[in-house]
PDB file of N, CA and C in Angstrom:
ATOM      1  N   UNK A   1      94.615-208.210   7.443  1.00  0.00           N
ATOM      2  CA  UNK A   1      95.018-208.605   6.110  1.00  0.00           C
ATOM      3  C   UNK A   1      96.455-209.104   6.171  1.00  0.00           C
ATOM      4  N   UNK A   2      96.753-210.228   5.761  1.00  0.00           N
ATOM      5  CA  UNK A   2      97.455-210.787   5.553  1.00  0.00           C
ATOM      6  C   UNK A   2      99.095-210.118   4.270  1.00  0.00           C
ATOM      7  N   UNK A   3     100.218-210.241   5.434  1.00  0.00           N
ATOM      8  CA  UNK A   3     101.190-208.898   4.395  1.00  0.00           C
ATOM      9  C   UNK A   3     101.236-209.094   3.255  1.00  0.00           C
ATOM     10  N   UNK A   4     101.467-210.632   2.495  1.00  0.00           N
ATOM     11  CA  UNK A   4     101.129-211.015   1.412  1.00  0.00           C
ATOM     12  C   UNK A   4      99.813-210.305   0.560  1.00  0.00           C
ATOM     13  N   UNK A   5      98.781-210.513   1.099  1.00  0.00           N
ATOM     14  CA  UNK A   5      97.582-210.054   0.210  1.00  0.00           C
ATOM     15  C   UNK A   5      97.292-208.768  -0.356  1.00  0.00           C
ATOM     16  N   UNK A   6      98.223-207.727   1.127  1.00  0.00           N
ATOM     17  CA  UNK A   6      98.486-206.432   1.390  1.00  0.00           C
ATOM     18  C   UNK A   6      99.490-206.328  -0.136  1.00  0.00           C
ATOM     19  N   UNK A   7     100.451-207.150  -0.253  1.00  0.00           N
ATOM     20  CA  UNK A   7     101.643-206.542  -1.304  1.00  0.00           C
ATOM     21  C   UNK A   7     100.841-206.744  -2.461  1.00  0.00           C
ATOM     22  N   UNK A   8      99.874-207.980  -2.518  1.00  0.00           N
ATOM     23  CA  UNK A   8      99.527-207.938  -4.153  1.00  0.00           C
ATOM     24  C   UNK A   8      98.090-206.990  -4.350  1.00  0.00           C
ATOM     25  N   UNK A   9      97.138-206.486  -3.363  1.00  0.00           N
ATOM     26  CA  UNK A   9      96.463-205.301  -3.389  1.00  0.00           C
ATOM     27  C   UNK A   9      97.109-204.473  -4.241  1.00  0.00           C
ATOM     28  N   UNK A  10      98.679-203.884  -3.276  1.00  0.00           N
ATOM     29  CA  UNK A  10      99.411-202.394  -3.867  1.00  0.00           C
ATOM     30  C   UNK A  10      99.635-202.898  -5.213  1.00  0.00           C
ATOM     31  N   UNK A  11     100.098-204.388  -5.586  1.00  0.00           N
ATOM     32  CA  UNK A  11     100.653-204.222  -6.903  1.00  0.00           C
ATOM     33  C   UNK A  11      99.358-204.350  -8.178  1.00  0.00           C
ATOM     34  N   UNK A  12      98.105-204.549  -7.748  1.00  0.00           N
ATOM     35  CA  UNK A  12      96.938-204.581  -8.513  1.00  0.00           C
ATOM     36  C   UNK A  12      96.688-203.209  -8.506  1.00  0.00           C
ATOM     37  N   UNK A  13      96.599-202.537  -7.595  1.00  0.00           N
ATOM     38  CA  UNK A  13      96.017-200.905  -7.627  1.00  0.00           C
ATOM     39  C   UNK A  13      97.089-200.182  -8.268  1.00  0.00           C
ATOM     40  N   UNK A  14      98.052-200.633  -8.308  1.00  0.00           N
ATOM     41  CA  UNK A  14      99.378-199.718  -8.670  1.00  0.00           C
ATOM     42  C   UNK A  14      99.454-199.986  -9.970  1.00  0.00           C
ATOM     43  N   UNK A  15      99.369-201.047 -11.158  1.00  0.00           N
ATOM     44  CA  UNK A  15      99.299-201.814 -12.343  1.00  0.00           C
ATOM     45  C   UNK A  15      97.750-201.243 -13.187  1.00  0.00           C
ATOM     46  N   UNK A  16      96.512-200.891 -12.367  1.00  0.00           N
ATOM     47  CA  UNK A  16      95.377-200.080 -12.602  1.00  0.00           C
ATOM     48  C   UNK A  16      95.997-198.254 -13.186  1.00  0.00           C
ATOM     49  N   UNK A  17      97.142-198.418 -12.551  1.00  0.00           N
ATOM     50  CA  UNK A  17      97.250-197.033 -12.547  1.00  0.00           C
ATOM     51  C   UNK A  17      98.562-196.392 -13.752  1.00  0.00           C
ATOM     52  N   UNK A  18      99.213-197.951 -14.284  1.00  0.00           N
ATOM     53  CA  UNK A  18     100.275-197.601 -15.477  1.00  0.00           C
ATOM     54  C   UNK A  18     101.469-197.735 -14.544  1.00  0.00           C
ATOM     55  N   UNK A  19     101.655-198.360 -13.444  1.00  0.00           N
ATOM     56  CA  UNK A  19     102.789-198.379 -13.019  1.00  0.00           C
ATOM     57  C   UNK A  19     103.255-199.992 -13.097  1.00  0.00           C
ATOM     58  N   UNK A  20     104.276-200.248 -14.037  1.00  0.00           N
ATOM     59  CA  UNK A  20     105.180-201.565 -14.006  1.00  0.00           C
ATOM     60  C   UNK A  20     105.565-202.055 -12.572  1.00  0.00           C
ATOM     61  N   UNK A  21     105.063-203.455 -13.138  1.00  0.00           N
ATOM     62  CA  UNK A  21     105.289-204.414 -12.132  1.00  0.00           C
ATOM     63  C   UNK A  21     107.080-204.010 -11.052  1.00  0.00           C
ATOM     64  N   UNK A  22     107.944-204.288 -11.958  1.00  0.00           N
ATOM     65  CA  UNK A  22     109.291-203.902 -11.430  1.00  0.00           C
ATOM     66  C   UNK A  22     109.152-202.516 -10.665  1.00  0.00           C
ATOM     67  N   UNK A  23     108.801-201.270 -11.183  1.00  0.00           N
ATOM     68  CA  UNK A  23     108.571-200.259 -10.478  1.00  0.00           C
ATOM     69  C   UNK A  23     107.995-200.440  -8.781  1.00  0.00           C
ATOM     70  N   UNK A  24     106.902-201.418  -8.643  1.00  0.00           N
ATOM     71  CA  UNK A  24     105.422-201.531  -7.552  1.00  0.00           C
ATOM     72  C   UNK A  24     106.913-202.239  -6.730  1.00  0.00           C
ATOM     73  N   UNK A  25     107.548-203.282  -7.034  1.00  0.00           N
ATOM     74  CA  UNK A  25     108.435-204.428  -6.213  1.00  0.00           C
ATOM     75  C   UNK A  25     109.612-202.959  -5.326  1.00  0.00           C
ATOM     76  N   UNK A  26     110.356-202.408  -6.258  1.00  0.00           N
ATOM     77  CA  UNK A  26     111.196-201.378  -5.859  1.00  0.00           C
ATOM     78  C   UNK A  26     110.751-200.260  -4.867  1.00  0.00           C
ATOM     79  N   UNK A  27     109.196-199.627  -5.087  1.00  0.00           N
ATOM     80  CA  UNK A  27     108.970-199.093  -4.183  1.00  0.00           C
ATOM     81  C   UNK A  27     108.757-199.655  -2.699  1.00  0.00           C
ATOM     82  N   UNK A  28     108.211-200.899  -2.993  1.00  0.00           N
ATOM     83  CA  UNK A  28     107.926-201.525  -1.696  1.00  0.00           C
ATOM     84  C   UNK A  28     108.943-202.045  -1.102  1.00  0.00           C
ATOM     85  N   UNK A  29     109.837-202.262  -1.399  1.00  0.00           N
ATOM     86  CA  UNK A  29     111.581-202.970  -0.967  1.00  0.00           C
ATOM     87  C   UNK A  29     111.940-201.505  -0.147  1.00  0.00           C
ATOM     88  N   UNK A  30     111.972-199.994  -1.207  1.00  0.00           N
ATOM     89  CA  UNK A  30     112.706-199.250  -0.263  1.00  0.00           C
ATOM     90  C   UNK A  30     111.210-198.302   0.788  1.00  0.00           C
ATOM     91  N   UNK A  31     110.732-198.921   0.752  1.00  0.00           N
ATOM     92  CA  UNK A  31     109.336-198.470   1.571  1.00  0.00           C
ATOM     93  C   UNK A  31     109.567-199.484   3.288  1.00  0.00           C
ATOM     94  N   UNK A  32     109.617-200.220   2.814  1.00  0.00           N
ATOM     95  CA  UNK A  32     109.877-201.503   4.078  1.00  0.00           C
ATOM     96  C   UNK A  32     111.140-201.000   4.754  1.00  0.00           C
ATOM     97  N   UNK A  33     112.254-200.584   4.422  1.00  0.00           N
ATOM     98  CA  UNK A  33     113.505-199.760   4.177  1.00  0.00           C
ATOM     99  C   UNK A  33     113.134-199.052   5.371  1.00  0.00           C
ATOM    100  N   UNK A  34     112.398-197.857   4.980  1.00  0.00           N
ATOM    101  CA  UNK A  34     111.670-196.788   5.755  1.00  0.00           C
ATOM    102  C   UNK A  34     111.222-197.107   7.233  1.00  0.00           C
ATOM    103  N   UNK A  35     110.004-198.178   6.626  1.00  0.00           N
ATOM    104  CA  UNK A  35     109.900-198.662   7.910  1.00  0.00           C
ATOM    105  C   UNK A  35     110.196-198.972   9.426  1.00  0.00           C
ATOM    106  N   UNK A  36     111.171-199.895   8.565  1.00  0.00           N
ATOM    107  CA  UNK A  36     112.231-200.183   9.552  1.00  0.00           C
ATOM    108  C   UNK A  36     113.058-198.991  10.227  1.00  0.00           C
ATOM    109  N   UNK A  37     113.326-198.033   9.787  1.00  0.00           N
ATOM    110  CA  UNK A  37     113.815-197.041   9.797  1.00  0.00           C
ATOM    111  C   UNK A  37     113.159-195.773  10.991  1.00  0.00           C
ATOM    112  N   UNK A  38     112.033-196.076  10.389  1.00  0.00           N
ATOM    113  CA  UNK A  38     110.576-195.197  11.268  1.00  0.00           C
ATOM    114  C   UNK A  38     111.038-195.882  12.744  1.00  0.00           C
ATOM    115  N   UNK A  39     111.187-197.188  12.765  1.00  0.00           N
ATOM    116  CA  UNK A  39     110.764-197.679  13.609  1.00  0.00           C
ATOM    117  C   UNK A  39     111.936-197.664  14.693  1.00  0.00           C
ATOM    118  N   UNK A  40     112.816-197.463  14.420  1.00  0.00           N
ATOM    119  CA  UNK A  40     114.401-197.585  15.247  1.00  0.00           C
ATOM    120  C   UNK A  40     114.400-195.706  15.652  1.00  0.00           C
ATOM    121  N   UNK A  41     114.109-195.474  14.980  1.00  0.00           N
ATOM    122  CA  UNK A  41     113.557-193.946  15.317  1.00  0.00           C
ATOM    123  C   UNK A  41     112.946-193.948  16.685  1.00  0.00           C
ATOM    124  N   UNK A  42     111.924-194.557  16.952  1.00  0.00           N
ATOM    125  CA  UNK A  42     110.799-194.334  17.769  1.00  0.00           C
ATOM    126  C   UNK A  42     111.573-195.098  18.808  1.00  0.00           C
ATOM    127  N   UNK A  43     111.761-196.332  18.574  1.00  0.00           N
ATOM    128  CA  UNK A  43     112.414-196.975  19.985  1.00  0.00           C
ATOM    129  C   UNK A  43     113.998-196.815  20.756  1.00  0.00           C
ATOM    130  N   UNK A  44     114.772-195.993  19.379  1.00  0.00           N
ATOM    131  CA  UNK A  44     116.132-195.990  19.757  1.00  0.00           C
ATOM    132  C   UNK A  44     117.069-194.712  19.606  1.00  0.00           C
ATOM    133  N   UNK A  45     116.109-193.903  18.448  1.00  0.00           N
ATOM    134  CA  UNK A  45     117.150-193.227  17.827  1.00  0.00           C
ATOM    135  C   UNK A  45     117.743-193.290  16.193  1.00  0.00           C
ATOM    136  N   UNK A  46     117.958-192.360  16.013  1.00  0.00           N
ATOM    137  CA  UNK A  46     118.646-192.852  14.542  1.00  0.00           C
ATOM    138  C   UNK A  46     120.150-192.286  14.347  1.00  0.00           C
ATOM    139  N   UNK A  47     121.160-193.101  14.115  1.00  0.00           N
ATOM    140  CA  UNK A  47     122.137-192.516  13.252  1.00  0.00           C
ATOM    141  C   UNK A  47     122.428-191.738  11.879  1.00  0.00           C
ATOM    142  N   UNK A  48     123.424-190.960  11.914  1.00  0.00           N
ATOM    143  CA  UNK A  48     123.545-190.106  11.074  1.00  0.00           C
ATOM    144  C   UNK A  48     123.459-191.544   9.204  1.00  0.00           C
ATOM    145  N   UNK A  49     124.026-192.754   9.336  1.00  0.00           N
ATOM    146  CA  UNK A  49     123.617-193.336   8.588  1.00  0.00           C
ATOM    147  C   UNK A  49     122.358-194.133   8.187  1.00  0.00           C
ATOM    148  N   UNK A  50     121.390-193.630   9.308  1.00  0.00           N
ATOM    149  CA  UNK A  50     119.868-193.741   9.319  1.00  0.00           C
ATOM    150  C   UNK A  50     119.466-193.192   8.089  1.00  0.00           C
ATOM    151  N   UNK A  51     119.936-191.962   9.003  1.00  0.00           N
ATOM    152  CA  UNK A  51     119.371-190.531   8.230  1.00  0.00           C
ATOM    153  C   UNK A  51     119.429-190.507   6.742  1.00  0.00           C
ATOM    154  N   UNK A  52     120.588-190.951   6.164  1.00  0.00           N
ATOM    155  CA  UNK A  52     121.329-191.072   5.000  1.00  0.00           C
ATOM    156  C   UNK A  52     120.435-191.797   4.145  1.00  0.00           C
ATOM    157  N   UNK A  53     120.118-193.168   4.732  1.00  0.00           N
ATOM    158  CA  UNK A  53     119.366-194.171   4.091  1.00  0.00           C
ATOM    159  C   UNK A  53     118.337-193.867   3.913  1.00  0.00           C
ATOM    160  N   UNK A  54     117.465-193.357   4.976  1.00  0.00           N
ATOM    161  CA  UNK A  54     116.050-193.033   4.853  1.00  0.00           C
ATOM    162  C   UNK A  54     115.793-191.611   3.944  1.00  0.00           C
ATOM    163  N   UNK A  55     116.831-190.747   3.539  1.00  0.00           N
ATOM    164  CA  UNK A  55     116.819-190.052   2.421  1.00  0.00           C
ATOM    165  C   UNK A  55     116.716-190.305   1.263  1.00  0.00           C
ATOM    166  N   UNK A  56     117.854-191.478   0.723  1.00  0.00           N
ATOM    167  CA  UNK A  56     118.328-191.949  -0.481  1.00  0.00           C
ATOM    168  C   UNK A  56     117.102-192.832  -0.619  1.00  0.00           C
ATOM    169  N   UNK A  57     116.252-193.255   0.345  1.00  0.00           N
ATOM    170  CA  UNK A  57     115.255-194.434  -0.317  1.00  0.00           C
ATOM    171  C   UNK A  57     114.012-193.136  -0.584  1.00  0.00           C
ATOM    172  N   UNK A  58     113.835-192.186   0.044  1.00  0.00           N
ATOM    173  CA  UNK A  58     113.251-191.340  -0.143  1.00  0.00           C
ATOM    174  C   UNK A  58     113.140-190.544  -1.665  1.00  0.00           C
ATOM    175  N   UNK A  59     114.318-190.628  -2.078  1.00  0.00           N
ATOM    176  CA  UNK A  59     115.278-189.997  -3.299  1.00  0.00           C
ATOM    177  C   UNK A  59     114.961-191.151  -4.711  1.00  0.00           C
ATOM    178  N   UNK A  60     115.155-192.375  -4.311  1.00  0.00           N
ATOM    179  CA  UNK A  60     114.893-193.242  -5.515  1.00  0.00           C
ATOM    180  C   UNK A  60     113.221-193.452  -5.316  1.00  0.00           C
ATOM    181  N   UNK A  61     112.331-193.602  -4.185  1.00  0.00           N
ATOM    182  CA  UNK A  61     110.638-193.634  -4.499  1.00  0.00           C
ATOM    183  C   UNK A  61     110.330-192.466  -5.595  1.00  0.00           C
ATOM    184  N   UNK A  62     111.195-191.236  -5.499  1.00  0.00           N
ATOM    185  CA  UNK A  62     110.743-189.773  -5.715  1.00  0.00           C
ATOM    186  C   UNK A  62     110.881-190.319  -6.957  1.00  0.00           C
ATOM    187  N   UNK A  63     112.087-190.540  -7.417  1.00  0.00           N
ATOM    188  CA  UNK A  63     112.416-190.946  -8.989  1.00  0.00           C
ATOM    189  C   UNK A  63     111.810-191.933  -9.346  1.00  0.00           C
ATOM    190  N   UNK A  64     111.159-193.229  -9.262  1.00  0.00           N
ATOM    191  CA  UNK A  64     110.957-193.983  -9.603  1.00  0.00           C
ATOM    192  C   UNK A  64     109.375-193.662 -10.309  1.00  0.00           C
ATOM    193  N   UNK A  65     109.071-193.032  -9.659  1.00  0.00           N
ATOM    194  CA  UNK A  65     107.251-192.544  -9.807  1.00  0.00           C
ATOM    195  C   UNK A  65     107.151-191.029 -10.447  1.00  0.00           C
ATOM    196  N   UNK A  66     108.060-190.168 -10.498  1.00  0.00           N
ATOM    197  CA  UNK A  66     107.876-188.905 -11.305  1.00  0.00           C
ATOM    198  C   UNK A  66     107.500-188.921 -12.876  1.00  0.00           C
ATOM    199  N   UNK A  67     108.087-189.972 -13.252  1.00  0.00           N
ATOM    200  CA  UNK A  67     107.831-190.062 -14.882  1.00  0.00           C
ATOM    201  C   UNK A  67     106.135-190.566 -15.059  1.00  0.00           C
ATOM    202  N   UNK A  68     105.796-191.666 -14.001  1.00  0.00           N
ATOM    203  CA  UNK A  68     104.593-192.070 -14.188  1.00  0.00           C
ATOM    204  C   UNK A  68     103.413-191.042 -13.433  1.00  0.00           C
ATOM    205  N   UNK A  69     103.883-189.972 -12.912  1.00  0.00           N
ATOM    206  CA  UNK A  69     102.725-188.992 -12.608  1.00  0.00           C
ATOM    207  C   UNK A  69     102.151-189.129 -11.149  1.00  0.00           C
ATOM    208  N   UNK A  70     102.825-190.160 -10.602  1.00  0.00           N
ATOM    209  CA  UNK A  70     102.844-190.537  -9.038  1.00  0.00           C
ATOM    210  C   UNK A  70     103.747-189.544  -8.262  1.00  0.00           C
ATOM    211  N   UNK A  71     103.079-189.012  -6.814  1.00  0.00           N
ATOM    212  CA  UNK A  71     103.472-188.607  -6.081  1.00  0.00           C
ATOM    213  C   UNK A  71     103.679-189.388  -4.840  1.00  0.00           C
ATOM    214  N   UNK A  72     104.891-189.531  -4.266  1.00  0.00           N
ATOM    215  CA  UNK A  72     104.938-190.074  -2.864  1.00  0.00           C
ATOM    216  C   UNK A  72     104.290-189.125  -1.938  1.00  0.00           C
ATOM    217  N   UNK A  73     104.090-189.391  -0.461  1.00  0.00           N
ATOM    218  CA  UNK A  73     104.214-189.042   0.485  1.00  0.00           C
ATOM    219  C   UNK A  73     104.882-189.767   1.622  1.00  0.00           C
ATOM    220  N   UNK A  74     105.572-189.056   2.309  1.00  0.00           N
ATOM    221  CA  UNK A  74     106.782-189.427   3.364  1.00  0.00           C
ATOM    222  C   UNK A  74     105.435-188.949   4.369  1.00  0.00           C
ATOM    223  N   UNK A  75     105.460-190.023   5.986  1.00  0.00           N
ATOM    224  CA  UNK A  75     105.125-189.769   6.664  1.00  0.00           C
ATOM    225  C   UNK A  75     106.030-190.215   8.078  1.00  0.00           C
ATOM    226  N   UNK A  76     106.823-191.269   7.869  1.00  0.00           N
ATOM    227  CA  UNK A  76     108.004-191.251   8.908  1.00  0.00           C
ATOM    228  C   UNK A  76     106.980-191.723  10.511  1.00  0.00           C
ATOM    229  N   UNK A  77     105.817-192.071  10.517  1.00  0.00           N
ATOM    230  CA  UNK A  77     104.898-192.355  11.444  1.00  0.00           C
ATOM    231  C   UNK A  77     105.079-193.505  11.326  1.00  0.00           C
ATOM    232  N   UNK A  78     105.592-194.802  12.079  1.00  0.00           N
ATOM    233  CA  UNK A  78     105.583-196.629  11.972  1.00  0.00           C
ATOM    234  C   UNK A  78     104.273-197.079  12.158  1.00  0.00           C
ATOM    235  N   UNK A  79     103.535-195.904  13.010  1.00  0.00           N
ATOM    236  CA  UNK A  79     102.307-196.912  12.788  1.00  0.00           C
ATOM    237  C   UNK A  79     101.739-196.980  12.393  1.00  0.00           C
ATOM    238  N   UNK A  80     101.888-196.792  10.812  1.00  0.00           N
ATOM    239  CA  UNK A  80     100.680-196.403   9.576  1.00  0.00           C
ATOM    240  C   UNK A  80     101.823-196.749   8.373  1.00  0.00           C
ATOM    241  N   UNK A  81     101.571-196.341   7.270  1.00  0.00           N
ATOM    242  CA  UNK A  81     102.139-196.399   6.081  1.00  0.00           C
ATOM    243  C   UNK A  81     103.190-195.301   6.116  1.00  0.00           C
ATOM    244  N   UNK A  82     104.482-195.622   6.069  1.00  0.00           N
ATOM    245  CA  UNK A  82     105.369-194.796   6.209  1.00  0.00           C
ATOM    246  C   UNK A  82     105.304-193.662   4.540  1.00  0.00           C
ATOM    247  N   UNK A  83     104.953-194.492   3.567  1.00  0.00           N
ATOM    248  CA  UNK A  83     104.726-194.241   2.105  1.00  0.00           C
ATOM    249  C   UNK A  83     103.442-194.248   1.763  1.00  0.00           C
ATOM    250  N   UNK A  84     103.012-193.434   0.939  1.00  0.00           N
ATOM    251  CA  UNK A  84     101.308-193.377   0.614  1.00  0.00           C
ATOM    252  C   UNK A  84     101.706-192.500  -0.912  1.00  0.00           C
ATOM    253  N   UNK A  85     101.518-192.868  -1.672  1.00  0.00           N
ATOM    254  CA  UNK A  85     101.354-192.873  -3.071  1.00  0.00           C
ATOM    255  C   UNK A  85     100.152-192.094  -3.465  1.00  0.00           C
ATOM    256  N   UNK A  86      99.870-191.206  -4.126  1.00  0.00           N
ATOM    257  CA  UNK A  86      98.802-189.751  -4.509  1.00  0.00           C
ATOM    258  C   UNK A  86      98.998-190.296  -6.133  1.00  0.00           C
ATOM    259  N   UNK A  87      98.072-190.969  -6.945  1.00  0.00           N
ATOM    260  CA  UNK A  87      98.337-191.475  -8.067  1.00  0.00           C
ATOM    261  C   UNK A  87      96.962-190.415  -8.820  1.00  0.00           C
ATOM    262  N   UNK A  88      97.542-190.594 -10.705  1.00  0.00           N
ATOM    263  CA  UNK A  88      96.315-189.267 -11.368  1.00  0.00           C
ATOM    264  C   UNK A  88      94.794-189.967 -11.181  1.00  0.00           C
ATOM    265  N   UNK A  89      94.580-190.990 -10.928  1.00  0.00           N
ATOM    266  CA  UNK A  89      93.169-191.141 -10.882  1.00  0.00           C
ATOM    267  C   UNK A  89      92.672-190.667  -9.579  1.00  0.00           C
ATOM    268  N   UNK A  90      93.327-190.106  -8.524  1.00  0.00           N
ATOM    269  CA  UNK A  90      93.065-189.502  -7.160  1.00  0.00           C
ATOM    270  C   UNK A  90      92.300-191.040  -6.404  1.00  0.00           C
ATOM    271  N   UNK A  91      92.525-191.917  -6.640  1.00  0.00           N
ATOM    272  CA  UNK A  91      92.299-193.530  -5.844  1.00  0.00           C
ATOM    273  C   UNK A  91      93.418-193.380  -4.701  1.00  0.00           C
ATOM    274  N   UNK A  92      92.538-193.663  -3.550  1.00  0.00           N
ATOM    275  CA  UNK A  92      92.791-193.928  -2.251  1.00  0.00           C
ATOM    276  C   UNK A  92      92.472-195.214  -1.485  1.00  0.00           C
ATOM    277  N   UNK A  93      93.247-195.921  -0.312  1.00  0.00           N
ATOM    278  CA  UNK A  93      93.013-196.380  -0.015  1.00  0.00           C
ATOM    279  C   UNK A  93      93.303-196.552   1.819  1.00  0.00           C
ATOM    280  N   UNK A  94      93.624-195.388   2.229  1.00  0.00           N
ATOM    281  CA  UNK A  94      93.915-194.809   3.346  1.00  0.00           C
ATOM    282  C   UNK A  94      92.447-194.030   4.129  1.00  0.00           C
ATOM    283  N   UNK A  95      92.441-194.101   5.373  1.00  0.00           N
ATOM    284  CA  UNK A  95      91.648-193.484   6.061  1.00  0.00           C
ATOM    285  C   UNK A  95      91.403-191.664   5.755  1.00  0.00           C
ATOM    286  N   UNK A  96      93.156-191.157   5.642  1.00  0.00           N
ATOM    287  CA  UNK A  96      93.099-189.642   5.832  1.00  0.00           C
ATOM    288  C   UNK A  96      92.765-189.691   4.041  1.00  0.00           C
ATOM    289  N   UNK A  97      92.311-190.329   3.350  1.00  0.00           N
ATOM    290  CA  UNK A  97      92.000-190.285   1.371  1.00  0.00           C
ATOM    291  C   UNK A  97      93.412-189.314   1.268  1.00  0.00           C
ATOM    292  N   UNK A  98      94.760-190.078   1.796  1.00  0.00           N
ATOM    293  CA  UNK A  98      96.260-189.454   1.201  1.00  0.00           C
ATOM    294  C   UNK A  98      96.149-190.104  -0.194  1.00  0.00           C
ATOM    295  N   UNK A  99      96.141-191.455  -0.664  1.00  0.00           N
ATOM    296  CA  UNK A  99      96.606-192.517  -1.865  1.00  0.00           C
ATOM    297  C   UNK A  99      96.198-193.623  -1.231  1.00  0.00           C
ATOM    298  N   UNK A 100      97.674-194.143  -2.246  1.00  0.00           N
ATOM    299  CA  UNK A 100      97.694-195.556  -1.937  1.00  0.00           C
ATOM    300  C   UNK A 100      98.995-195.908  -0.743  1.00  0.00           C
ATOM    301  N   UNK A 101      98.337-196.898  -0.068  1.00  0.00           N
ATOM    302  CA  UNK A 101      99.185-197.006   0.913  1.00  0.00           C
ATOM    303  C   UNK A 101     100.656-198.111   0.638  1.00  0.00           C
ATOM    304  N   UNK A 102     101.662-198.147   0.496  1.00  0.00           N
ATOM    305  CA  UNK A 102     102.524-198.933   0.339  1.00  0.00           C
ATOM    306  C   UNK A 102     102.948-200.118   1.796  1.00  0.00           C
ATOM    307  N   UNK A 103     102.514-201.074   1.329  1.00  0.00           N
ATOM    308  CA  UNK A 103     102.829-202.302   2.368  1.00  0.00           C
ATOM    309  C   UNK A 103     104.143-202.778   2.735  1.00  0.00           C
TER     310      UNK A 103
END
């Protein structure tokens, strides 16, 4: 799947679920964040301003989705969805049925 098709999936399943467009863009900006993050991990290491970042993006997903009844999940694994979203209709779209997976 194409990353494009992947982002507008999350933002159709995520918009099914009462979550604003602006909200779906923000998670996925500091989700990609992560990513990247996961990923310098695995091949290099992380700095103490890794660490920092990959908290604080951790810190605004948490906030961004508490009011709408969304739960993140942190998995810090690059080769999967670093973010997976547990939304109230219990809709999945992950192998382990965590959520929704953030692209």
């Amino acid at each position: 799947m194409s990353e494009l098709k992947a982002r507008q999936e999350f933002i159709a399943l995520m918009a099914t679920e009462g979550v604003p467009l602006d909200v779906s863009l923000k998670v996925m900006r500091y989700a990609t964040t992560m990513q990247r993050i996961a990923e310098k991990e695995c091949n290099e290491g992380l700095t103490p301003d890794d660490r920092e970042k990959d908290d604080w993006c951790e810190g605004k997903i948490t906030d961004l989705l508490k009011p709408l009844k969304c739960t993140p999940v942190f998995n810090g694994d690059p080769r999967g969805a670093v973010v997976k979203i547990k939304v109230p209709s219990g809709h999945t779209d992950d192998w382990g049925q965590t959520g929704i997976c953030v692209p």
